[in-house]
PDB file of N, CA and C in Angstrom:
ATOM      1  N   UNK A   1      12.285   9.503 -15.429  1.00  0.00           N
ATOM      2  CA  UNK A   1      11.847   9.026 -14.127  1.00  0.00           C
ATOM      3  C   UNK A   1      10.392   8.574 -14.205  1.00  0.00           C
ATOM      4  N   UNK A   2       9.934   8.128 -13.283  1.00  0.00           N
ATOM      5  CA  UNK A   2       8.549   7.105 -13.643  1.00  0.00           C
ATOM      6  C   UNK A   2       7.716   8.346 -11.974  1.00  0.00           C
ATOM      7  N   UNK A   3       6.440   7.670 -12.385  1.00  0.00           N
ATOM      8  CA  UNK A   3       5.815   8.599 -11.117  1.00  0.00           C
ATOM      9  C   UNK A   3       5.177   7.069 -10.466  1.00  0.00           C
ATOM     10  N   UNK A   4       4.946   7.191  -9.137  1.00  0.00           N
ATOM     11  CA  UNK A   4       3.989   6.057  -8.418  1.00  0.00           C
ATOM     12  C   UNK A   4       3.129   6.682  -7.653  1.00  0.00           C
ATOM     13  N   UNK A   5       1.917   6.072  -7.569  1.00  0.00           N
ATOM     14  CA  UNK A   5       0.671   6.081  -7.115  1.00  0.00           C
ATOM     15  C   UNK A   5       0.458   5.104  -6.307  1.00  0.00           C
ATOM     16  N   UNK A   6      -0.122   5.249  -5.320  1.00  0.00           N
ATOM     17  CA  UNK A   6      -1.396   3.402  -4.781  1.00  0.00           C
ATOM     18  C   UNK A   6      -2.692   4.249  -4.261  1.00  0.00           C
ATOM     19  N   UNK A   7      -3.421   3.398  -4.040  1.00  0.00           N
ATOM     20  CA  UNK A   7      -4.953   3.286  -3.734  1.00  0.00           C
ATOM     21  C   UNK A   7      -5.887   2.305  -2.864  1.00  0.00           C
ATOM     22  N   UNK A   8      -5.689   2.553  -1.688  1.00  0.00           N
ATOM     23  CA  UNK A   8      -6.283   1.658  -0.749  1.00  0.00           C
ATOM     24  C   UNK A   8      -7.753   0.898  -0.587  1.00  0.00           C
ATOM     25  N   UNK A   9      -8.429   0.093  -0.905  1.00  0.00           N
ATOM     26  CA  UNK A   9      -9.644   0.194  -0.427  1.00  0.00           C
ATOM     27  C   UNK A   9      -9.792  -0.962   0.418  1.00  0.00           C
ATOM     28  N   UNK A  10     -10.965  -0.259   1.036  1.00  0.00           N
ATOM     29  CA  UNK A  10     -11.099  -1.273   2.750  1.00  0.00           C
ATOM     30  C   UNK A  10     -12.060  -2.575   1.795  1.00  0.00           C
ATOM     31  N   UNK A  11     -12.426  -3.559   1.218  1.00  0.00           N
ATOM     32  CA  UNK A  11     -13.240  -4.201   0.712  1.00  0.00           C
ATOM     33  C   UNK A  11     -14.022  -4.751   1.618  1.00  0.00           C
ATOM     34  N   UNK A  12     -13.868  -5.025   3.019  1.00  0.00           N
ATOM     35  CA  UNK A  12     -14.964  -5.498   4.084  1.00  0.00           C
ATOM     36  C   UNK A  12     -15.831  -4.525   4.152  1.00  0.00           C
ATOM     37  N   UNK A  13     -15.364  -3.256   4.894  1.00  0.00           N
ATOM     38  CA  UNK A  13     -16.252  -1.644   4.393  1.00  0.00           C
ATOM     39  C   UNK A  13     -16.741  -1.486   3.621  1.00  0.00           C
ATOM     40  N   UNK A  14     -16.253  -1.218   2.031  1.00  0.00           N
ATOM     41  CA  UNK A  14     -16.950  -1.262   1.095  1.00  0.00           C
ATOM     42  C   UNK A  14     -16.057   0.375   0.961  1.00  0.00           C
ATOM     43  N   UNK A  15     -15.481   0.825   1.264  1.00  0.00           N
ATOM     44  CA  UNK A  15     -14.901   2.106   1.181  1.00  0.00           C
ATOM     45  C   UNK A  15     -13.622   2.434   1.392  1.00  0.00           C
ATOM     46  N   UNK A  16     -12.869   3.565   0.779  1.00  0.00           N
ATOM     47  CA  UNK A  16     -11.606   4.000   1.012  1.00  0.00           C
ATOM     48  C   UNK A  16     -11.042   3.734   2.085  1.00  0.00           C
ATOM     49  N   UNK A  17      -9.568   2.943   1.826  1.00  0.00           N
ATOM     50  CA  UNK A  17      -9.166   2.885   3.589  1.00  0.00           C
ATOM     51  C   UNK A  17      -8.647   4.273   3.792  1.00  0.00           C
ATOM     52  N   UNK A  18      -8.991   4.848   4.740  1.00  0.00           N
ATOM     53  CA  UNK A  18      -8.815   6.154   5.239  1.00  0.00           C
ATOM     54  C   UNK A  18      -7.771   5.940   6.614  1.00  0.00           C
ATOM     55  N   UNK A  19      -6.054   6.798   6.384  1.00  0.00           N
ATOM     56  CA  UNK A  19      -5.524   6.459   7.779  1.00  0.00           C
ATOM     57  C   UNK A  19      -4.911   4.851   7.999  1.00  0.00           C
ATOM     58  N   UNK A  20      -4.241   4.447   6.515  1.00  0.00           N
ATOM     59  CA  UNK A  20      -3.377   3.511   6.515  1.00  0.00           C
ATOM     60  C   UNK A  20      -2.272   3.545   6.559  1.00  0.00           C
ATOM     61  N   UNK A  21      -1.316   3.438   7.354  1.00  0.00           N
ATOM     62  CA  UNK A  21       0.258   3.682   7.361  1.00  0.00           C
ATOM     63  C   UNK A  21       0.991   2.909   6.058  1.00  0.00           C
ATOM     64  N   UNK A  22       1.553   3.120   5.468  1.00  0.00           N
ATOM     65  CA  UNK A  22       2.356   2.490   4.712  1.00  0.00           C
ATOM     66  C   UNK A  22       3.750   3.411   4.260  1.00  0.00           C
ATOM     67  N   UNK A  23       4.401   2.157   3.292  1.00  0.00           N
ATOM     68  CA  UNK A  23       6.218   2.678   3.440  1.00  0.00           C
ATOM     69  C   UNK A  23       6.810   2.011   2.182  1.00  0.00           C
ATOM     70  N   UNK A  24       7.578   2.549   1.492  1.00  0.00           N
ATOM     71  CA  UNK A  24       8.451   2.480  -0.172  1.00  0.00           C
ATOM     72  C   UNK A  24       9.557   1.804   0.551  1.00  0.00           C
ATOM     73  N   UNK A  25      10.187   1.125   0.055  1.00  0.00           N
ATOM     74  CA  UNK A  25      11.633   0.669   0.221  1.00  0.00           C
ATOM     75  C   UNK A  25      12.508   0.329  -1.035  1.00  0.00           C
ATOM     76  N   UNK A  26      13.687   0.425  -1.397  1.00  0.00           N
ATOM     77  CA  UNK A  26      13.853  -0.090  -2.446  1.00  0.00           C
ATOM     78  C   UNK A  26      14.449  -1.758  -1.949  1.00  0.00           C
ATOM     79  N   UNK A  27      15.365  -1.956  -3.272  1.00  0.00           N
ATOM     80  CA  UNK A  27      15.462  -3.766  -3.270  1.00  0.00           C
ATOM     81  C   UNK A  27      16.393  -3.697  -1.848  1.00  0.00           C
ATOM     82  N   UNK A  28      17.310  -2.658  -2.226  1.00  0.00           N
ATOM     83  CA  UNK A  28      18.250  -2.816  -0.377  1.00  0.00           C
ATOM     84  C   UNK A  28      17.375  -2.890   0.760  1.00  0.00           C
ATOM     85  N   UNK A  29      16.413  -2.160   0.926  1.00  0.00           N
ATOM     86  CA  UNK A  29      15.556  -2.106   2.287  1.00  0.00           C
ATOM     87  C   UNK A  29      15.919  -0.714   2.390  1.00  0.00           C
ATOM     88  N   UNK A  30      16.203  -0.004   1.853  1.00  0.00           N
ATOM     89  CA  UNK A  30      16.255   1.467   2.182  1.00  0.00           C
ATOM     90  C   UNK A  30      14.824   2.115   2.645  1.00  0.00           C
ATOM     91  N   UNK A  31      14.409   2.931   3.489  1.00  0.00           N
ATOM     92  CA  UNK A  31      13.123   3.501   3.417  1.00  0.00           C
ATOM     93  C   UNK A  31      13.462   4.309   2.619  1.00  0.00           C
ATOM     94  N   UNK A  32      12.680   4.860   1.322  1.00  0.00           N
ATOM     95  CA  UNK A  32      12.391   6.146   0.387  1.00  0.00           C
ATOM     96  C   UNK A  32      11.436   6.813   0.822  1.00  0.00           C
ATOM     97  N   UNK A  33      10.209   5.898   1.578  1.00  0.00           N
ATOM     98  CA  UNK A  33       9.147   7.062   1.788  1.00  0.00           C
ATOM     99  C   UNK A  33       8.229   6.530   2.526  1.00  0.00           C
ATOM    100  N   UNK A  34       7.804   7.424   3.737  1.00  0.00           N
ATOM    101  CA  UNK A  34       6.297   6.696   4.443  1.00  0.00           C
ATOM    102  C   UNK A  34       5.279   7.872   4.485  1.00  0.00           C
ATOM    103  N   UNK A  35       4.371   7.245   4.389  1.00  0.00           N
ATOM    104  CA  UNK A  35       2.967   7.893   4.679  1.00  0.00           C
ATOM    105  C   UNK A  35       1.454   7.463   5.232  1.00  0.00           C
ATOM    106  N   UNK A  36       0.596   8.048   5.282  1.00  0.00           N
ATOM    107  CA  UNK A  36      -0.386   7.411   5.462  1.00  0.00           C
ATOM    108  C   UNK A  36      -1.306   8.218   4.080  1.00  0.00           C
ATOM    109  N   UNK A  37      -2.568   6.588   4.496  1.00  0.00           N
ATOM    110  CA  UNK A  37      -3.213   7.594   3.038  1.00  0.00           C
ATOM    111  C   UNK A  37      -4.480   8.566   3.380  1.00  0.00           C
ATOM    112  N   UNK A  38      -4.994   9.045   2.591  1.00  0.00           N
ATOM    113  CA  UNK A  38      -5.745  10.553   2.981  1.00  0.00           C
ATOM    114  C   UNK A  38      -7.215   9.253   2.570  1.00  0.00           C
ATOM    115  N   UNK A  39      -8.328  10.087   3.345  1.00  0.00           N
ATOM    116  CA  UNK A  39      -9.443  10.143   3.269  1.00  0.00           C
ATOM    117  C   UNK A  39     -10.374   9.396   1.431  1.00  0.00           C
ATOM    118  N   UNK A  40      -9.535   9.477   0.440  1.00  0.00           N
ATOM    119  CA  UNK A  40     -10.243   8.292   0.186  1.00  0.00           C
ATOM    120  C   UNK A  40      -8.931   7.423  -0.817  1.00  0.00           C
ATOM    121  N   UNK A  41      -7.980   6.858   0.437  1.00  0.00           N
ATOM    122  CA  UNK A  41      -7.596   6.086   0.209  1.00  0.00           C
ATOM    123  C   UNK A  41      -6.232   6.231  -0.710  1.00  0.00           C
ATOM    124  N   UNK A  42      -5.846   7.078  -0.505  1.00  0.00           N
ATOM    125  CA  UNK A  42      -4.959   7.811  -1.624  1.00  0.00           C
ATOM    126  C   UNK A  42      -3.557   8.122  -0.412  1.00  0.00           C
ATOM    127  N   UNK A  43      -2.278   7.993  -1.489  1.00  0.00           N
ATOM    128  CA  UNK A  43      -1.342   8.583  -0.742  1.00  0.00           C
ATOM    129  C   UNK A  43      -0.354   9.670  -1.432  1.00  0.00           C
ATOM    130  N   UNK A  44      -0.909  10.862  -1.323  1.00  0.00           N
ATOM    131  CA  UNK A  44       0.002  11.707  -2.213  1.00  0.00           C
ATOM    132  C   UNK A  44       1.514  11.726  -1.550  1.00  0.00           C
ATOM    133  N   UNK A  45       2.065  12.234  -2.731  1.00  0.00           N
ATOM    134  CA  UNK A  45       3.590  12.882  -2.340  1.00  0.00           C
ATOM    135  C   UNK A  45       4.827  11.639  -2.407  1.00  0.00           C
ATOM    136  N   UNK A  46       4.263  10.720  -3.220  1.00  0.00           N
ATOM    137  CA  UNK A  46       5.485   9.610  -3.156  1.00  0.00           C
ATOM    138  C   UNK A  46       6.451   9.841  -4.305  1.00  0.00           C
ATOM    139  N   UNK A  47       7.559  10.029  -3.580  1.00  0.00           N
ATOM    140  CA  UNK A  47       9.016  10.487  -5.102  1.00  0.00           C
ATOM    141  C   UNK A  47       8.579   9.503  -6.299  1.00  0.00           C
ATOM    142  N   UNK A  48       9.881   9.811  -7.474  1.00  0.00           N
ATOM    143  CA  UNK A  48       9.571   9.636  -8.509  1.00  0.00           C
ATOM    144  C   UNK A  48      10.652   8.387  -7.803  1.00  0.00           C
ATOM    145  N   UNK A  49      10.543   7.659  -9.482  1.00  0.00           N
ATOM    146  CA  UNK A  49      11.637   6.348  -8.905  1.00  0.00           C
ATOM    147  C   UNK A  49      12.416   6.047 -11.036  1.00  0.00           C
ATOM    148  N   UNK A  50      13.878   5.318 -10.042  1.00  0.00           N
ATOM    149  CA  UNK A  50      14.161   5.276 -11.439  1.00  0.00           C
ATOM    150  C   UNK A  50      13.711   3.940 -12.077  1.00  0.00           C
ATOM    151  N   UNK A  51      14.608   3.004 -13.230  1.00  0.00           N
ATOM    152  CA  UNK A  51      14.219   1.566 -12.461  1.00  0.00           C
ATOM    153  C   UNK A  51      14.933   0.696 -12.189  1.00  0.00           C
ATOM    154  N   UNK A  52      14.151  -0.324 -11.374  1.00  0.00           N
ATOM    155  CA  UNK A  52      14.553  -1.498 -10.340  1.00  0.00           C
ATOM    156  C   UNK A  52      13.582  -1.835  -9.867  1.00  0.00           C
ATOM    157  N   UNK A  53      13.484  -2.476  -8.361  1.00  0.00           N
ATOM    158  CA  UNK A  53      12.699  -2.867  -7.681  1.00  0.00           C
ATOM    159  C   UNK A  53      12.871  -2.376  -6.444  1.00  0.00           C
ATOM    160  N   UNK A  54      11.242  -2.812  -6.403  1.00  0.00           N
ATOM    161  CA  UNK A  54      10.829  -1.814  -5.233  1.00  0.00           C
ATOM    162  C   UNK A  54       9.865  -2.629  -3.960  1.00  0.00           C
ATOM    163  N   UNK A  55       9.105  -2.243  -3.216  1.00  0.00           N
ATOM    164  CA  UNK A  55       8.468  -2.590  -2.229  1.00  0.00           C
ATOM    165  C   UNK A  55       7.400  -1.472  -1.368  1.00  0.00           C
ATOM    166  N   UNK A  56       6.203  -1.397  -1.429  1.00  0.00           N
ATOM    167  CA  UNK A  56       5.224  -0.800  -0.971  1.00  0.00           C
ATOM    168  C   UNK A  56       4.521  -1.915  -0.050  1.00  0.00           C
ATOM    169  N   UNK A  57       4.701  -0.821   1.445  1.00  0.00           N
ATOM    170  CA  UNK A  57       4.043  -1.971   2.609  1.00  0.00           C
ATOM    171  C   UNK A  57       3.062  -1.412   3.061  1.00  0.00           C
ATOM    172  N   UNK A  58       2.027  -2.138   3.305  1.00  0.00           N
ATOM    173  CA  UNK A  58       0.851  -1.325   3.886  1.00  0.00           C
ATOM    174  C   UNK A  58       0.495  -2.148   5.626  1.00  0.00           C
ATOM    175  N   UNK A  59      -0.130  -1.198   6.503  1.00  0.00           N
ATOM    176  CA  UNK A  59       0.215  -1.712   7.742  1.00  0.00           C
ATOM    177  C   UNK A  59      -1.053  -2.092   7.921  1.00  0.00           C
ATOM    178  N   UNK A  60      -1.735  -3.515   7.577  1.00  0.00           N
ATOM    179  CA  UNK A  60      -2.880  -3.517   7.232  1.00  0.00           C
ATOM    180  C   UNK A  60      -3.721  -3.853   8.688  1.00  0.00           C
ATOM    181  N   UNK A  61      -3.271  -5.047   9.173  1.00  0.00           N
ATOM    182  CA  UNK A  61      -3.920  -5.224  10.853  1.00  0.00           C
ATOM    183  C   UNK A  61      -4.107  -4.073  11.550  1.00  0.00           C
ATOM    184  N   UNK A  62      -3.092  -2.856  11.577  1.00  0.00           N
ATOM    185  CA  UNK A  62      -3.049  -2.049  12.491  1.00  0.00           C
ATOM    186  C   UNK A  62      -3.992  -1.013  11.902  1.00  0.00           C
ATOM    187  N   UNK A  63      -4.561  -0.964  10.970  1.00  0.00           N
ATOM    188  CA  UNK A  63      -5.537  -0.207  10.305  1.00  0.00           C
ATOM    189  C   UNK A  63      -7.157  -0.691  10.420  1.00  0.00           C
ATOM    190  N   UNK A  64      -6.962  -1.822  10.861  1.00  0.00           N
ATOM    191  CA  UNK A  64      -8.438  -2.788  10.097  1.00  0.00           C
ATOM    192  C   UNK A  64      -8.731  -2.846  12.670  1.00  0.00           C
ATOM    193  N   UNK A  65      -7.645  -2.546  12.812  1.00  0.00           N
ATOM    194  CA  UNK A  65      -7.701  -3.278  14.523  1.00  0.00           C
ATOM    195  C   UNK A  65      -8.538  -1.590  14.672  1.00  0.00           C
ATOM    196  N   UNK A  66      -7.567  -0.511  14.059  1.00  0.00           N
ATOM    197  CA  UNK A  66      -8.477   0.898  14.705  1.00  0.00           C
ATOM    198  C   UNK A  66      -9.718   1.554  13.925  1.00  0.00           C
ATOM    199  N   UNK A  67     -10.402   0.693  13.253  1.00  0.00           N
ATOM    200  CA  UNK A  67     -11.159   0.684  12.576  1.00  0.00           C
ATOM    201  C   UNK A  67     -12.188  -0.050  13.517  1.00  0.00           C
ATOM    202  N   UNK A  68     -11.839  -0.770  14.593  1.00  0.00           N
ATOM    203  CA  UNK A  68     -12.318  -1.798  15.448  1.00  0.00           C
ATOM    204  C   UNK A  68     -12.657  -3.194  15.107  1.00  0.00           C
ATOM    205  N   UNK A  69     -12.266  -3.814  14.181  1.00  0.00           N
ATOM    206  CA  UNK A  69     -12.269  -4.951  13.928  1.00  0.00           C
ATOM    207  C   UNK A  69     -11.602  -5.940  14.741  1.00  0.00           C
ATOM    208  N   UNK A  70     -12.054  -6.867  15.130  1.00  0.00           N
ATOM    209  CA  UNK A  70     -11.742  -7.852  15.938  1.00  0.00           C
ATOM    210  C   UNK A  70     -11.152  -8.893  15.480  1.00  0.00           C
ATOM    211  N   UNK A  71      -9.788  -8.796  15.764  1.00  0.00           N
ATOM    212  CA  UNK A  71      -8.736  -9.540  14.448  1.00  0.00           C
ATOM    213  C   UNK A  71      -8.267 -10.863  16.068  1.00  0.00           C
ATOM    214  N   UNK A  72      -7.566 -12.065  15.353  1.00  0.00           N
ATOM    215  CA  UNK A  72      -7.743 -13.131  15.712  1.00  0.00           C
ATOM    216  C   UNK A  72      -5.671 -12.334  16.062  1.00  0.00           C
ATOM    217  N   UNK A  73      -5.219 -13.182  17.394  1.00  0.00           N
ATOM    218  CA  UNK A  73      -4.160 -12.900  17.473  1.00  0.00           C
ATOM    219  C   UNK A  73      -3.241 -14.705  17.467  1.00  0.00           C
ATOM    220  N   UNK A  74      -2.002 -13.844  16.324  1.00  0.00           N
ATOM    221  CA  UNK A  74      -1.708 -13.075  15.740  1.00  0.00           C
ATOM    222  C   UNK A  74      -2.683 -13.046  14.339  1.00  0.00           C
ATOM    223  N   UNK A  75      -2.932 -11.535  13.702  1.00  0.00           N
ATOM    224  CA  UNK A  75      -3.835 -11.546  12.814  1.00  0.00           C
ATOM    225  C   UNK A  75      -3.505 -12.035  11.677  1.00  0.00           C
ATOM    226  N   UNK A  76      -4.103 -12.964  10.665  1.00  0.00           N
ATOM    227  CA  UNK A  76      -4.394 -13.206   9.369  1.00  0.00           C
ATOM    228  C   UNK A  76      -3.220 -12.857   9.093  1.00  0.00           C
ATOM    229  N   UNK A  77      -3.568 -11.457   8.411  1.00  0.00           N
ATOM    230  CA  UNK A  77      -2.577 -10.241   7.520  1.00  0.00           C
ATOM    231  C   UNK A  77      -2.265  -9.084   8.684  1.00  0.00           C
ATOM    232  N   UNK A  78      -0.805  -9.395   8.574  1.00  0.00           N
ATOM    233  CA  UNK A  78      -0.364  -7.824   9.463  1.00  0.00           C
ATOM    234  C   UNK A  78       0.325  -7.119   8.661  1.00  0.00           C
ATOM    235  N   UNK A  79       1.449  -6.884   8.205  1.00  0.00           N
ATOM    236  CA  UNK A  79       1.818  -5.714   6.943  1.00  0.00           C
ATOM    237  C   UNK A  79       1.524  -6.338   5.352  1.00  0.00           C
ATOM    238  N   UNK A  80       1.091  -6.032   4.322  1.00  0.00           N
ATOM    239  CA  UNK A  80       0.929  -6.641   2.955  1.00  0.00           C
ATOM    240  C   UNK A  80       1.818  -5.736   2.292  1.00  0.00           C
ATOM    241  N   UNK A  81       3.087  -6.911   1.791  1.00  0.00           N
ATOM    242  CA  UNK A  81       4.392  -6.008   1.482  1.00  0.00           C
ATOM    243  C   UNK A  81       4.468  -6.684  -0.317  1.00  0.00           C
ATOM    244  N   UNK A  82       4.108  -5.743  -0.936  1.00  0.00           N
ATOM    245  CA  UNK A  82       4.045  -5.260  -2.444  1.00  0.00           C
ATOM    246  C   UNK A  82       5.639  -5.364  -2.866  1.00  0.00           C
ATOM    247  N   UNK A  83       5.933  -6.170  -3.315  1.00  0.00           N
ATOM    248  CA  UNK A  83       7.039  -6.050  -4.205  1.00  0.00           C
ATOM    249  C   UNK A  83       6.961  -6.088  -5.823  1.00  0.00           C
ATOM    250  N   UNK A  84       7.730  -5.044  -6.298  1.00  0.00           N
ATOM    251  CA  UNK A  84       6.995  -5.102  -7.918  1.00  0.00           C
ATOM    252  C   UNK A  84       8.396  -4.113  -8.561  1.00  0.00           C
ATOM    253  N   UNK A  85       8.462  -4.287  -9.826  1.00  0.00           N
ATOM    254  CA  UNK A  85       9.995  -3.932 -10.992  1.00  0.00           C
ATOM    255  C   UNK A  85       9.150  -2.543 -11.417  1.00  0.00           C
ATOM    256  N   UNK A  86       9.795  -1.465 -11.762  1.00  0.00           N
ATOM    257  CA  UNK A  86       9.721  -0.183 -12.305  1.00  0.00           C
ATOM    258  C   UNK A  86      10.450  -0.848 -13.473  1.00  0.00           C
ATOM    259  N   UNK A  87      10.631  -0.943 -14.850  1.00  0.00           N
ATOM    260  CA  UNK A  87      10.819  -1.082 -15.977  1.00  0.00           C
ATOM    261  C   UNK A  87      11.156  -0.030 -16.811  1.00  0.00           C
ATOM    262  N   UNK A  88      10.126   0.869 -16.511  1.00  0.00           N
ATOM    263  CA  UNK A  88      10.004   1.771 -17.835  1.00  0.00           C
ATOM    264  C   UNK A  88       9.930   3.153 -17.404  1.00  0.00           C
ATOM    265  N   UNK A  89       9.713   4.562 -18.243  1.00  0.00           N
ATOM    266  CA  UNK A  89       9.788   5.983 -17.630  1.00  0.00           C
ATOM    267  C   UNK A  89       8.105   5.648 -17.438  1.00  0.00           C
ATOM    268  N   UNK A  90       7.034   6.714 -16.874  1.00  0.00           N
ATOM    269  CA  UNK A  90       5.592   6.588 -17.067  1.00  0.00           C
ATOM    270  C   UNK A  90       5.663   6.863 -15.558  1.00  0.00           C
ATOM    271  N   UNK A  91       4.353   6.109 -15.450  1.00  0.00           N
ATOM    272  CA  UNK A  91       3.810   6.398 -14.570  1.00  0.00           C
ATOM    273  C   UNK A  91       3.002   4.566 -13.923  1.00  0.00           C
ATOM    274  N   UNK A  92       3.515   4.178 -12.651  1.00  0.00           N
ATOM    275  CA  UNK A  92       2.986   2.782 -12.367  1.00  0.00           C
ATOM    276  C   UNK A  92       1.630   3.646 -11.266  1.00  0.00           C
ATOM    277  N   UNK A  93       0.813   2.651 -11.128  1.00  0.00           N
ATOM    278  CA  UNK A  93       0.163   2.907  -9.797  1.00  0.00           C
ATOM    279  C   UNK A  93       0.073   1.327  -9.491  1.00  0.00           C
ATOM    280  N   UNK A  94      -0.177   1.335  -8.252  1.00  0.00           N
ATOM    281  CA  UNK A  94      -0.342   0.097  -7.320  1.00  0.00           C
ATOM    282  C   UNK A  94      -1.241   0.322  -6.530  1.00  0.00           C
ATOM    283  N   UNK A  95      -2.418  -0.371  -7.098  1.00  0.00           N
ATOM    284  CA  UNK A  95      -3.582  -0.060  -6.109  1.00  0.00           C
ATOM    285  C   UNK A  95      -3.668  -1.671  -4.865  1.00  0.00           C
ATOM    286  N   UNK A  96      -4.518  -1.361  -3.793  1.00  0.00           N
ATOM    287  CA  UNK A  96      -4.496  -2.317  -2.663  1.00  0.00           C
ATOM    288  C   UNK A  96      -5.874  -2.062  -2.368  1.00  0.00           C
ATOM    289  N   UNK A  97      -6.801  -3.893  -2.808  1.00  0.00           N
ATOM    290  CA  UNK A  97      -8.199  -3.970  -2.070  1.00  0.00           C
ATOM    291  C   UNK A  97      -7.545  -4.879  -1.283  1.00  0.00           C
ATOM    292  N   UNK A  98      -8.511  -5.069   0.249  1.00  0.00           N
ATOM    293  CA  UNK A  98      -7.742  -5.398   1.415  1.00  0.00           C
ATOM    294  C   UNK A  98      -9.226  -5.703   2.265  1.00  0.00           C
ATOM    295  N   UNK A  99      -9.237  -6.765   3.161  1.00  0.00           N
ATOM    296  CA  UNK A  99      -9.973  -7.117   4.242  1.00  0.00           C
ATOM    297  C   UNK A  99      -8.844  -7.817   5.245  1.00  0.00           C
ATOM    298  N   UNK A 100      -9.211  -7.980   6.473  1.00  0.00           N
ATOM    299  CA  UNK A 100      -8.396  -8.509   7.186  1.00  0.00           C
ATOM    300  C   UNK A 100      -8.042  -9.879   7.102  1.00  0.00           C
ATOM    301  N   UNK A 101      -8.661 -10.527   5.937  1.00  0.00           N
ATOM    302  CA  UNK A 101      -8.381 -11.635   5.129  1.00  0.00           C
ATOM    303  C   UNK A 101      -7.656 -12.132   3.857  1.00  0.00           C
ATOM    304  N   UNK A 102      -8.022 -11.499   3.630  1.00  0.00           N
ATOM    305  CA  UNK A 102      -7.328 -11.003   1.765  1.00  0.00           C
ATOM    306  C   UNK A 102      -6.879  -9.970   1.246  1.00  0.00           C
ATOM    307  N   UNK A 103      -6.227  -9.895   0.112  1.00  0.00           N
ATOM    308  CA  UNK A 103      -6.428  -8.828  -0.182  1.00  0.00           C
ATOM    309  C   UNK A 103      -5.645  -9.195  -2.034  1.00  0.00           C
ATOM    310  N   UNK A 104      -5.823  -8.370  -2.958  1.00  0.00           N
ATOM    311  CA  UNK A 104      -5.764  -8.210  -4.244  1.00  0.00           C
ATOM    312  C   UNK A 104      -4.377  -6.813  -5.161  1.00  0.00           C
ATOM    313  N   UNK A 105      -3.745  -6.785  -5.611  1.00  0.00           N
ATOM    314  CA  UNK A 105      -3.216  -6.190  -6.213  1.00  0.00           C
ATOM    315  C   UNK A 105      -3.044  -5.949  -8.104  1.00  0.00           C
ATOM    316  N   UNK A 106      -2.857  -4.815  -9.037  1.00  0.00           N
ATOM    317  CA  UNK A 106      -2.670  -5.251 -10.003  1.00  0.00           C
ATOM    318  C   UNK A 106      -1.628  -3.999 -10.564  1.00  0.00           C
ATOM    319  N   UNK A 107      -0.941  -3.882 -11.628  1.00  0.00           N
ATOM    320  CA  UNK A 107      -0.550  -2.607 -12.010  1.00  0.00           C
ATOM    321  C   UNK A 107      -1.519  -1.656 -12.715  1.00  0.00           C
ATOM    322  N   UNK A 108      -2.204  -0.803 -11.933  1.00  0.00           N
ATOM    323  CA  UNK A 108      -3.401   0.440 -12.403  1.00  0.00           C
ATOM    324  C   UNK A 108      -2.386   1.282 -13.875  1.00  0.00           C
ATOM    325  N   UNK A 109      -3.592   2.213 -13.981  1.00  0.00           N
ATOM    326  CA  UNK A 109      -3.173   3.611 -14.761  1.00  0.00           C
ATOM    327  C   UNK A 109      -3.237   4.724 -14.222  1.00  0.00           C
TER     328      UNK A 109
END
């Protein structure tokens, strides 16, 4: 079984997004798992996975709006939905830098 990780950061802030909702799905749309992430940006407790494909969504407008940012309606970016292949046993992480403009992904360690 493989382990997954992600890692939020606010890049307009300059700091951990703290208190981001996000959610696992596999290729069906099944939910496997939601959470939010902790204080610096982290989301523990996400199951192991076998492989296939997958999907990590992060609820990014609704994070960046209670943060008080003054987002243009409808905003830019409202969920940033990560789709990415589990391949191998290990360990993936999926980290997320994010402004209410952009945002960046890569496969971490």
């Amino acid at each position: 079984m493989t382990t997954l990780s992600t890692h939020v950061l606010d890049t307009m802030h300059g700091r951990p997004a703290a208190g981001m909702q996000l959610w696992l799905e596999d290729a069906a749309g099944e939910a496997l798992f939601a959470g939010e992430t902790n204080a610096d940006g982290r989301c523990p407790g996400m199951p192991e996975l076998g492989p296939g494909r997958y999907a990590l969504t992060f609820a990014v407008a609704e994070y960046f709006a209670g943060e008080g940012v003054a987002l243009p309606d409808p905003p830019f970016l409202g969920d940033v939905r990560i789709a990415f292949g589990v391949s191998d046993d290990g360990h993936y992480h999926v980290p997320l830098l994010v402004s209410p403009f952009a945002y960046s992904t890569y496969r971490g360690s």
